[in-house]
N, C-alpha and C. Protein backbone atom coordinates (compact mmCIF):
# COMPACT_ATOMS: atom_id res chain seq x y z
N UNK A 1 22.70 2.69 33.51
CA UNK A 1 22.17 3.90 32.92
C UNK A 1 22.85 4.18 31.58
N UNK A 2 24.27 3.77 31.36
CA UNK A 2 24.77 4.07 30.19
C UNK A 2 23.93 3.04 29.10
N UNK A 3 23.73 1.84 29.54
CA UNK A 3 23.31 1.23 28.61
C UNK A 3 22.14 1.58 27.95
N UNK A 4 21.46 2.25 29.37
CA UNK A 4 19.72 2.73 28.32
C UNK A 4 20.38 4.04 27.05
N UNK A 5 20.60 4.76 28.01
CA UNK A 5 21.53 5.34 26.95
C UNK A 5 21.42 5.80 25.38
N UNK A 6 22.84 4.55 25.43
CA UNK A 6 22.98 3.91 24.38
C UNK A 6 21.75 3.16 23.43
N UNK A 7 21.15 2.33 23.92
CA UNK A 7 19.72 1.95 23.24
C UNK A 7 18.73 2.92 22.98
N UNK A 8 19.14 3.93 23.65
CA UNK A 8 17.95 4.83 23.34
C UNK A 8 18.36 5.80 21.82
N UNK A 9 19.68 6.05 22.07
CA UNK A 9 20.41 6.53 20.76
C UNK A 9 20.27 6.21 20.02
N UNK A 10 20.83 4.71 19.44
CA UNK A 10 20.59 3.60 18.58
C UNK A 10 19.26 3.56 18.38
N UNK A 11 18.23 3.18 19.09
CA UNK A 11 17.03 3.29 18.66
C UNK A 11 16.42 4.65 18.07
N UNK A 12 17.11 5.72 18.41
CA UNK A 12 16.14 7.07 17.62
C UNK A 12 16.91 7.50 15.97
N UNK A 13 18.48 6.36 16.13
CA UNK A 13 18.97 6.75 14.71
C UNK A 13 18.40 5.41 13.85
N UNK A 14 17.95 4.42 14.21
CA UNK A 14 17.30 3.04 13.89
C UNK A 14 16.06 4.03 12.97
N UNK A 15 15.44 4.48 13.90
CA UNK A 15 13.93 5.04 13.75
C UNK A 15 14.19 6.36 12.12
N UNK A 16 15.28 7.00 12.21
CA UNK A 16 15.13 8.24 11.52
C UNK A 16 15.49 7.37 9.94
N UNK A 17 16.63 6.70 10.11
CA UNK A 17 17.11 5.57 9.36
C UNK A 17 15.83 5.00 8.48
N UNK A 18 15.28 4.57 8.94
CA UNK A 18 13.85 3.41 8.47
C UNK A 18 12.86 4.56 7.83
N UNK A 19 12.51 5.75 8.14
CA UNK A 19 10.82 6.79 8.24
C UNK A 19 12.37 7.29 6.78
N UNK A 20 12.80 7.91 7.17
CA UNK A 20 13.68 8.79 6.24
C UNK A 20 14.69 8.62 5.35
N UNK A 21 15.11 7.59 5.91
CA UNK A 21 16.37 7.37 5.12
C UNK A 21 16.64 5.97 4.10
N UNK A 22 17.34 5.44 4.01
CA UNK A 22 17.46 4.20 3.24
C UNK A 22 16.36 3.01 3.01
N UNK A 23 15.64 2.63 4.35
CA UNK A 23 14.46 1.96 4.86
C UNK A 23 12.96 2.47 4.14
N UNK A 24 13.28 4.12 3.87
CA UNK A 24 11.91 4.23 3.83
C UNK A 24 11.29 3.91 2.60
N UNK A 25 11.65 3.17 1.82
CA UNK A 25 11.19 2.65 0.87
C UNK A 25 10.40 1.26 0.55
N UNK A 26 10.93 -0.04 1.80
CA UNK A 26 10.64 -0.99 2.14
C UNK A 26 9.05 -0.48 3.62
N UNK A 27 9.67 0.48 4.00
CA UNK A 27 8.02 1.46 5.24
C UNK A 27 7.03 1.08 4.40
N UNK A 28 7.04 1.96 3.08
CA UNK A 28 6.10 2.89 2.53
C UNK A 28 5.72 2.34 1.37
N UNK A 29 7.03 1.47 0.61
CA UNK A 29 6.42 0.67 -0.54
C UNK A 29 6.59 1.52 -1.81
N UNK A 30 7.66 2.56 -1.44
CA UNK A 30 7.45 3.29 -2.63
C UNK A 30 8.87 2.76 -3.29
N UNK A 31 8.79 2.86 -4.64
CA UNK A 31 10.28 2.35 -5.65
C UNK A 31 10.59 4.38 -6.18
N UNK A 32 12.27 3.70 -6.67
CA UNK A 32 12.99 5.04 -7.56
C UNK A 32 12.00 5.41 -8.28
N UNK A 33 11.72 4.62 -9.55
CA UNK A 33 11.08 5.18 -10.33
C UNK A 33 9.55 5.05 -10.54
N UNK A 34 9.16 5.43 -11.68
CA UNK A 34 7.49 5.98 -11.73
C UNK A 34 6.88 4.36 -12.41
N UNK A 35 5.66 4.20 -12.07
CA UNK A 35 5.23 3.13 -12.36
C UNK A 35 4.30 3.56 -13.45
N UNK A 36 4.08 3.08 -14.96
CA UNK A 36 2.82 3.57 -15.82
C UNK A 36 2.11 2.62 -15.39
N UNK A 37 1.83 1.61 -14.75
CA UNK A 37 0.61 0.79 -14.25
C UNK A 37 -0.98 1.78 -13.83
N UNK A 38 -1.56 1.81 -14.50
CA UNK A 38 -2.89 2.46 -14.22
C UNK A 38 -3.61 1.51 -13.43
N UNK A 39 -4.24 2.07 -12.49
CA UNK A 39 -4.76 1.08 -11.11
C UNK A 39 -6.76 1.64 -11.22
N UNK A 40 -7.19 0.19 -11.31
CA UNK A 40 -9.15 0.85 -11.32
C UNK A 40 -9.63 0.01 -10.31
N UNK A 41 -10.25 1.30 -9.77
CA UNK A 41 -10.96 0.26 -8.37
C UNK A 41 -11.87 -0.42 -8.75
N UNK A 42 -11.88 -1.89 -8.14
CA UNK A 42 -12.83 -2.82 -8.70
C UNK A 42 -14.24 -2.31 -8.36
N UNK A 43 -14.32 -1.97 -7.34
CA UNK A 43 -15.37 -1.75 -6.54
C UNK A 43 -16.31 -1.02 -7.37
N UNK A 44 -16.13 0.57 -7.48
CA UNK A 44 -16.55 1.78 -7.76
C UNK A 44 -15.96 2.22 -9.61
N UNK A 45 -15.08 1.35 -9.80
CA UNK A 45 -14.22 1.58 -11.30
C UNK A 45 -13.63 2.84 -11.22
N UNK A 46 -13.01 3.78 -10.03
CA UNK A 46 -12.55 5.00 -10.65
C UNK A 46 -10.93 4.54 -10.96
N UNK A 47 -10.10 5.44 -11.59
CA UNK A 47 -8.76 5.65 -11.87
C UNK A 47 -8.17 5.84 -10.64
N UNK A 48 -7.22 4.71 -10.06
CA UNK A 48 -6.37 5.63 -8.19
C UNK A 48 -4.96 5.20 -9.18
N UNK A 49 -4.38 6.93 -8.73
CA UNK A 49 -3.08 6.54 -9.05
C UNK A 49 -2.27 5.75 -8.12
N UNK A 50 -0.84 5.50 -7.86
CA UNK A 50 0.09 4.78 -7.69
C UNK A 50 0.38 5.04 -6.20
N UNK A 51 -0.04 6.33 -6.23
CA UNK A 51 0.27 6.58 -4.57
C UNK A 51 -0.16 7.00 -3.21
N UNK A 52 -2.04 7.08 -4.42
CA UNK A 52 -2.72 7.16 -3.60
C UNK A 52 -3.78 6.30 -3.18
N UNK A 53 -4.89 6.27 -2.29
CA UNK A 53 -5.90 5.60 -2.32
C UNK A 53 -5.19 4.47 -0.92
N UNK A 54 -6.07 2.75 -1.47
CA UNK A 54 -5.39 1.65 -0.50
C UNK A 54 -4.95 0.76 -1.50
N UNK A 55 -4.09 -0.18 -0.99
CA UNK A 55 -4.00 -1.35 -1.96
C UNK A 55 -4.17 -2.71 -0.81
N UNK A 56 -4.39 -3.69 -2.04
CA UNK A 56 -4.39 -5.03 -1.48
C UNK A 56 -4.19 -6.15 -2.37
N UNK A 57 -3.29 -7.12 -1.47
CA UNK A 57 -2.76 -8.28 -2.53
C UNK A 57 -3.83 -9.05 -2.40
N UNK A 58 -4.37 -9.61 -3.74
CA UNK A 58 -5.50 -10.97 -4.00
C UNK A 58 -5.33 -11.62 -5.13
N UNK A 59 -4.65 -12.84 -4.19
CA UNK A 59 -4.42 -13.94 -5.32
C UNK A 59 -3.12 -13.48 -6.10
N UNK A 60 -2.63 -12.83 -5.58
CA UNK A 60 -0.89 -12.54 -5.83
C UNK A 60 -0.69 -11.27 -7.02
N UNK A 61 -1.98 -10.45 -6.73
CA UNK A 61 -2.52 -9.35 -7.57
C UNK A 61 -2.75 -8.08 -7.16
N UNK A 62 -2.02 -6.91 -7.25
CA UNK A 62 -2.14 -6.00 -6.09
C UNK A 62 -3.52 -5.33 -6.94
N UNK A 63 -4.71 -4.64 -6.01
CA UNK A 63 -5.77 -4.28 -6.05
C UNK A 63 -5.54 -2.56 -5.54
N UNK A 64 -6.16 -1.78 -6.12
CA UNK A 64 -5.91 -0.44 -5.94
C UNK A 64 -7.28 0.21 -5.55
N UNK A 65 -7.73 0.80 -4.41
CA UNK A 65 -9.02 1.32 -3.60
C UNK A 65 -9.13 2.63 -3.50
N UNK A 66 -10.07 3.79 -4.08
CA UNK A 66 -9.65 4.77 -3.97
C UNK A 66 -10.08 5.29 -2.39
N UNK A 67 -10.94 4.64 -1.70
CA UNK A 67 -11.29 5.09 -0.68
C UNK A 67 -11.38 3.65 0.81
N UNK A 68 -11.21 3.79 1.95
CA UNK A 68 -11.42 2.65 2.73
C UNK A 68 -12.82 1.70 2.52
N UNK A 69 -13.92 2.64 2.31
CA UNK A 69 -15.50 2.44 2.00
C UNK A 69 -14.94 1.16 0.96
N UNK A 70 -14.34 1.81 -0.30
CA UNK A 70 -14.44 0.20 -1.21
C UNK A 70 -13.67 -0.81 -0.73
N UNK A 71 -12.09 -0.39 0.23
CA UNK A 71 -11.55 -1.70 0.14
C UNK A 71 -12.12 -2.49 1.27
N UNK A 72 -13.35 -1.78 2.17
CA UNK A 72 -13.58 -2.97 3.23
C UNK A 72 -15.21 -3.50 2.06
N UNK A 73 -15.73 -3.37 1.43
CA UNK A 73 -16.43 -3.67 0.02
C UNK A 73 -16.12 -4.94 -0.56
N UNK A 74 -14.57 -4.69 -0.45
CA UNK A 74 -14.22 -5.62 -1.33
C UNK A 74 -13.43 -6.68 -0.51
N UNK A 75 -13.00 -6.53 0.69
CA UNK A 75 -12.87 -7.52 1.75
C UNK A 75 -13.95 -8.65 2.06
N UNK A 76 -15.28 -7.90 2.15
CA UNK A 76 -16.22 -8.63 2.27
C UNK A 76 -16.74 -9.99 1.07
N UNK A 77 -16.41 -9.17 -0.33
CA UNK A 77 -17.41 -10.14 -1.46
C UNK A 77 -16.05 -10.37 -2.61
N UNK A 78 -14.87 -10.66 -2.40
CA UNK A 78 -13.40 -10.48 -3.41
C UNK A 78 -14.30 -10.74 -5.01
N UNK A 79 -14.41 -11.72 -4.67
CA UNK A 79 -15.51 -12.60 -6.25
C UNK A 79 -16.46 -12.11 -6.89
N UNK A 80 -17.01 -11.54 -6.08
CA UNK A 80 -18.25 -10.63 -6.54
C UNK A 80 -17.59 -9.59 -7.50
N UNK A 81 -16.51 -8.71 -7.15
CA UNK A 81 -15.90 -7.55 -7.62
C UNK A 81 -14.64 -8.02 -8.42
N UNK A 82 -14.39 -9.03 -8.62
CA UNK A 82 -13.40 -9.31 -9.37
C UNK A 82 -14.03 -9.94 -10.65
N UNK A 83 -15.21 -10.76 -10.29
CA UNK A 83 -15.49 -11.42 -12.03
C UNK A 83 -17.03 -10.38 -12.13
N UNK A 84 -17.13 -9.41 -12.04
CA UNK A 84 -17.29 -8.06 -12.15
C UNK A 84 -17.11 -7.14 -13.20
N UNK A 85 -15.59 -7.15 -12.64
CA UNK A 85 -14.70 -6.19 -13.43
C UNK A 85 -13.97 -7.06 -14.62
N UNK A 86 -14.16 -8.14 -14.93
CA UNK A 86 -14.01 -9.11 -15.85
C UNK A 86 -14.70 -9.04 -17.01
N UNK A 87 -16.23 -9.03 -16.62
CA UNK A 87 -16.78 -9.23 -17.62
C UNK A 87 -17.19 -7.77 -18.86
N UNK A 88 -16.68 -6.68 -17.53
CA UNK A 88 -16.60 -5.30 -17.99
C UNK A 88 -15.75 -5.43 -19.63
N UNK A 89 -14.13 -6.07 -19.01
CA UNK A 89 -13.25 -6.07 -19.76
C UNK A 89 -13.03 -7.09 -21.19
C-alpha cells in the first residue's frame, strides 16, 4: 500500500510538472518568445495566428489551419492545396 502511495504522488507531481510547469512547453509546443512567422491556410487562404487554429507537418513544413473543416481538406488532397497556393504566390 505504501508503494501505490508513493506512485500515486509521484505521478500527480509528474502530471502538474509536464501541464504547468517546465514540460509544458514540449505538451503544447509553445516557445519563450513571439514568433513573426505569419501562417495562411492553404485551404481557405485566411491569416491563423501562431496559437491558434491546427497545424501540420508536410514535407518538413509546418502548415497552419484555421479550422478542423480545412485541415481534414487538406489531409485528403496535400497537392492539390499546396501547388495551389504556389501559383497564387
Amino acid at each position: 500500500m505504501e508503494g501505490l502511495l508513493s506512485l500515486l504522488i509521484f505521478a500527480g507531481l509528474f502530471y502538474l510538472m509536464m501541464r504547468f510547469g517546465c514540460g509544458a512547453h514540449m505538451l503544447h509546443g509553445h516557445s519563450t518568445g513571439k514568433s513573426s512567422t505569419e501562417h495562411i491556410d492553404p485551404v481557405c487562404h485566411i491569416k491563423v495566428e501562431q496559437e491558434q487554429g491546427y497545424g501540420m507537418m508536410h514535407s518538413g513544413v509546418l502548415h497552419r489551419f484555421c479550422s478542423r473543416q480545412c485541415l481534414d481538406k487538406f489531409e485528403e488532397e496535400p497537392e492539390r492545396y499546396l501547388s495551389h497556393s504556389q501559383k497564387e504566390n
